[in-house]
C-alpha atoms as a PDB file:
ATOM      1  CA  UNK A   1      88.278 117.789 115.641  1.00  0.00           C
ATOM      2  CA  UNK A   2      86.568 114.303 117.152  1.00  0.00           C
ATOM      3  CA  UNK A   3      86.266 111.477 114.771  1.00  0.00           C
ATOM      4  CA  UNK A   4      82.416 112.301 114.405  1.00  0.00           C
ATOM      5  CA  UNK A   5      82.955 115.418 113.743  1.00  0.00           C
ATOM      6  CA  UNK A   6      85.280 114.790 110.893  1.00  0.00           C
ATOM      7  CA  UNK A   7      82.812 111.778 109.905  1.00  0.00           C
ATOM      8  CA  UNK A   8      79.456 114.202 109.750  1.00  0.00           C
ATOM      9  CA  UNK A   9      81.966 116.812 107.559  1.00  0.00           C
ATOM     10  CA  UNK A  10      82.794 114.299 105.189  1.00  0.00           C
ATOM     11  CA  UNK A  11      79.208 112.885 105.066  1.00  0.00           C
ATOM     12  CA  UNK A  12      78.303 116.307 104.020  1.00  0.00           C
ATOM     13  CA  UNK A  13      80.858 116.947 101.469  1.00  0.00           C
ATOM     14  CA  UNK A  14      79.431 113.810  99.762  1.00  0.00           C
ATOM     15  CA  UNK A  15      75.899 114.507  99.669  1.00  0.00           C
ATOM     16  CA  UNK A  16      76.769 118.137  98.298  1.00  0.00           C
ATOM     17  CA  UNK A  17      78.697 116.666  95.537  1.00  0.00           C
ATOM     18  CA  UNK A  18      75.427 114.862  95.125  1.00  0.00           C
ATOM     19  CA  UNK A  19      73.685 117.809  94.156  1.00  0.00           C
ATOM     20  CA  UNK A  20      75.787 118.113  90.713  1.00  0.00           C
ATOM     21  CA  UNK A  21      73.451 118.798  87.670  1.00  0.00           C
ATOM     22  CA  UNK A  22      73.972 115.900  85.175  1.00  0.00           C
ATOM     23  CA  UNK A  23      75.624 116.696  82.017  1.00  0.00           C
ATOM     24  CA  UNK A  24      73.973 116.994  78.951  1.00  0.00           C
ATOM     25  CA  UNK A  25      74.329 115.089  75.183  1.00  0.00           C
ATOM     26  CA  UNK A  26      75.321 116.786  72.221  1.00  0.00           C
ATOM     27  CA  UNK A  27      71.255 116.793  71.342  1.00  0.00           C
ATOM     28  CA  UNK A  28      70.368 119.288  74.541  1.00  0.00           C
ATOM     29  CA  UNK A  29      68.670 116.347  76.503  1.00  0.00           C
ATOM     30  CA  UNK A  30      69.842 114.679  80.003  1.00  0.00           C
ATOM     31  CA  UNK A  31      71.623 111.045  79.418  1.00  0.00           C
ATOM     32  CA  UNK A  32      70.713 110.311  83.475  1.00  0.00           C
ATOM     33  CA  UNK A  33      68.410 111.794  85.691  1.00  0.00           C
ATOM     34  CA  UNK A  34      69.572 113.491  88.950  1.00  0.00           C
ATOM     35  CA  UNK A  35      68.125 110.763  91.214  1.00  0.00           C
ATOM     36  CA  UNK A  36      70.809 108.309  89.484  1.00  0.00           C
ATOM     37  CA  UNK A  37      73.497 110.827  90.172  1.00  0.00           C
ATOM     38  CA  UNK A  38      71.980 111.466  93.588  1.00  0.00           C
ATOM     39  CA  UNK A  39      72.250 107.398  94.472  1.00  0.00           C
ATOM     40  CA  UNK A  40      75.268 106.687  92.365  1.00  0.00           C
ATOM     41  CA  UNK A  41      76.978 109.261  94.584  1.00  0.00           C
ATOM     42  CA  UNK A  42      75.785 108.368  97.660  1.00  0.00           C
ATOM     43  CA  UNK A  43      76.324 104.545  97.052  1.00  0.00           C
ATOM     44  CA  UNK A  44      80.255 104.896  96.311  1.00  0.00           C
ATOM     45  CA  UNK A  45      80.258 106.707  99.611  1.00  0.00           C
ATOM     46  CA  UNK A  46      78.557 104.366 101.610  1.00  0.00           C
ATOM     47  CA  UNK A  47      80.470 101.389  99.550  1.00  0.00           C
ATOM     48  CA  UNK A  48      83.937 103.314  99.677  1.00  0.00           C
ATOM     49  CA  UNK A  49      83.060 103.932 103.718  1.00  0.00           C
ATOM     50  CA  UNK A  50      82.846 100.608 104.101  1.00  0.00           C
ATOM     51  CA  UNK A  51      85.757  99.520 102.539  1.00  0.00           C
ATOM     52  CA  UNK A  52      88.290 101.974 103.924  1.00  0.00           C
ATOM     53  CA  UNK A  53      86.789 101.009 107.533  1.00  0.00           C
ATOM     54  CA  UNK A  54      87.842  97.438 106.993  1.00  0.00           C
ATOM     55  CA  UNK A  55      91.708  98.847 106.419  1.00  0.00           C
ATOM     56  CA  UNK A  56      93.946 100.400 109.513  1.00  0.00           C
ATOM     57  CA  UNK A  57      93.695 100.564 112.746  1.00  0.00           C
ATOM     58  CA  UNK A  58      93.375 103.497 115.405  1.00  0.00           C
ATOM     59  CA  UNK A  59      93.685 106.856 113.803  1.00  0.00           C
ATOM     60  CA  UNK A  60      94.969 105.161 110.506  1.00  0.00           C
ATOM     61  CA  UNK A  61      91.071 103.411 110.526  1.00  0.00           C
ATOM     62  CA  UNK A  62      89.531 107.049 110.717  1.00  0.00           C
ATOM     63  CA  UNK A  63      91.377 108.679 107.764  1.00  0.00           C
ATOM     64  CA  UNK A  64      91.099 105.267 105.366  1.00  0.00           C
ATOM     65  CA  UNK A  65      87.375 105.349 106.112  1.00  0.00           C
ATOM     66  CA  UNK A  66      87.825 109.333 105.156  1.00  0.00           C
ATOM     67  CA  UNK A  67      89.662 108.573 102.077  1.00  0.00           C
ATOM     68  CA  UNK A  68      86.781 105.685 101.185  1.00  0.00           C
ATOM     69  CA  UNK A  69      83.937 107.833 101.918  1.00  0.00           C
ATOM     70  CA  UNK A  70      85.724 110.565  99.737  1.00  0.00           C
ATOM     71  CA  UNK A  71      87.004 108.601  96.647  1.00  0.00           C
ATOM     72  CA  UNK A  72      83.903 106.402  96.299  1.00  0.00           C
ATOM     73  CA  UNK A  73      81.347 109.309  95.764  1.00  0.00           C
ATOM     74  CA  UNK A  74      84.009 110.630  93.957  1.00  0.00           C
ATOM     75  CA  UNK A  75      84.079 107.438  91.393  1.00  0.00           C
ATOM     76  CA  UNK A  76      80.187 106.861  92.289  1.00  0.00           C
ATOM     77  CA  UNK A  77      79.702 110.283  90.801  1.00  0.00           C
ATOM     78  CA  UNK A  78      81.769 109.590  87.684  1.00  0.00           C
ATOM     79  CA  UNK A  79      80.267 106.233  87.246  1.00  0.00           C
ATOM     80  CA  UNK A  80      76.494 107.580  87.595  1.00  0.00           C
ATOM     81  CA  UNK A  81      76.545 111.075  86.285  1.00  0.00           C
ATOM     82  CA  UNK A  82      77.778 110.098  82.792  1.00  0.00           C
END
């Protein structure tokens, strides 16, 4: 698998882990709406992309901007989807 390739899959993974429903309070009613969760995920991936890409070099730069793109939606998620 090319580098794009594995780029566009993880770009993909991210936005569906976008798609998450926001939790709810112990009342019934939404603490965020699904656009924060939506940018809050998208965000750490674009911020965790970043970051990673600045680490490594060669085939060591691919998989650290990977691991970024993965572990900031990841946390972006968390952080926005509380």
């Amino acid at each position: 698998m090319g580098k794009s390739a594995l780029f566009a899959v993880l770009l993909a993974t991210g936005a569906l882990a976008a798609c998450q429903a926001p939790g709810t309070n112990r009342y019934g009613s939404n603490n965020t709406s699904e656009f924060d969760c939506i940018a809050a995920t998208v965000g750490g991936a674009v911020i965790g992309g970043l970051v990673g890409s600045t680490i490594g070099g060669g085939s060591g730069k691919t998989l650290a901007t990977a691991a970024g793109i993965g572990g900031g939606g990841y946390v972006g998620n968390r952080m926005g989807c509380r």
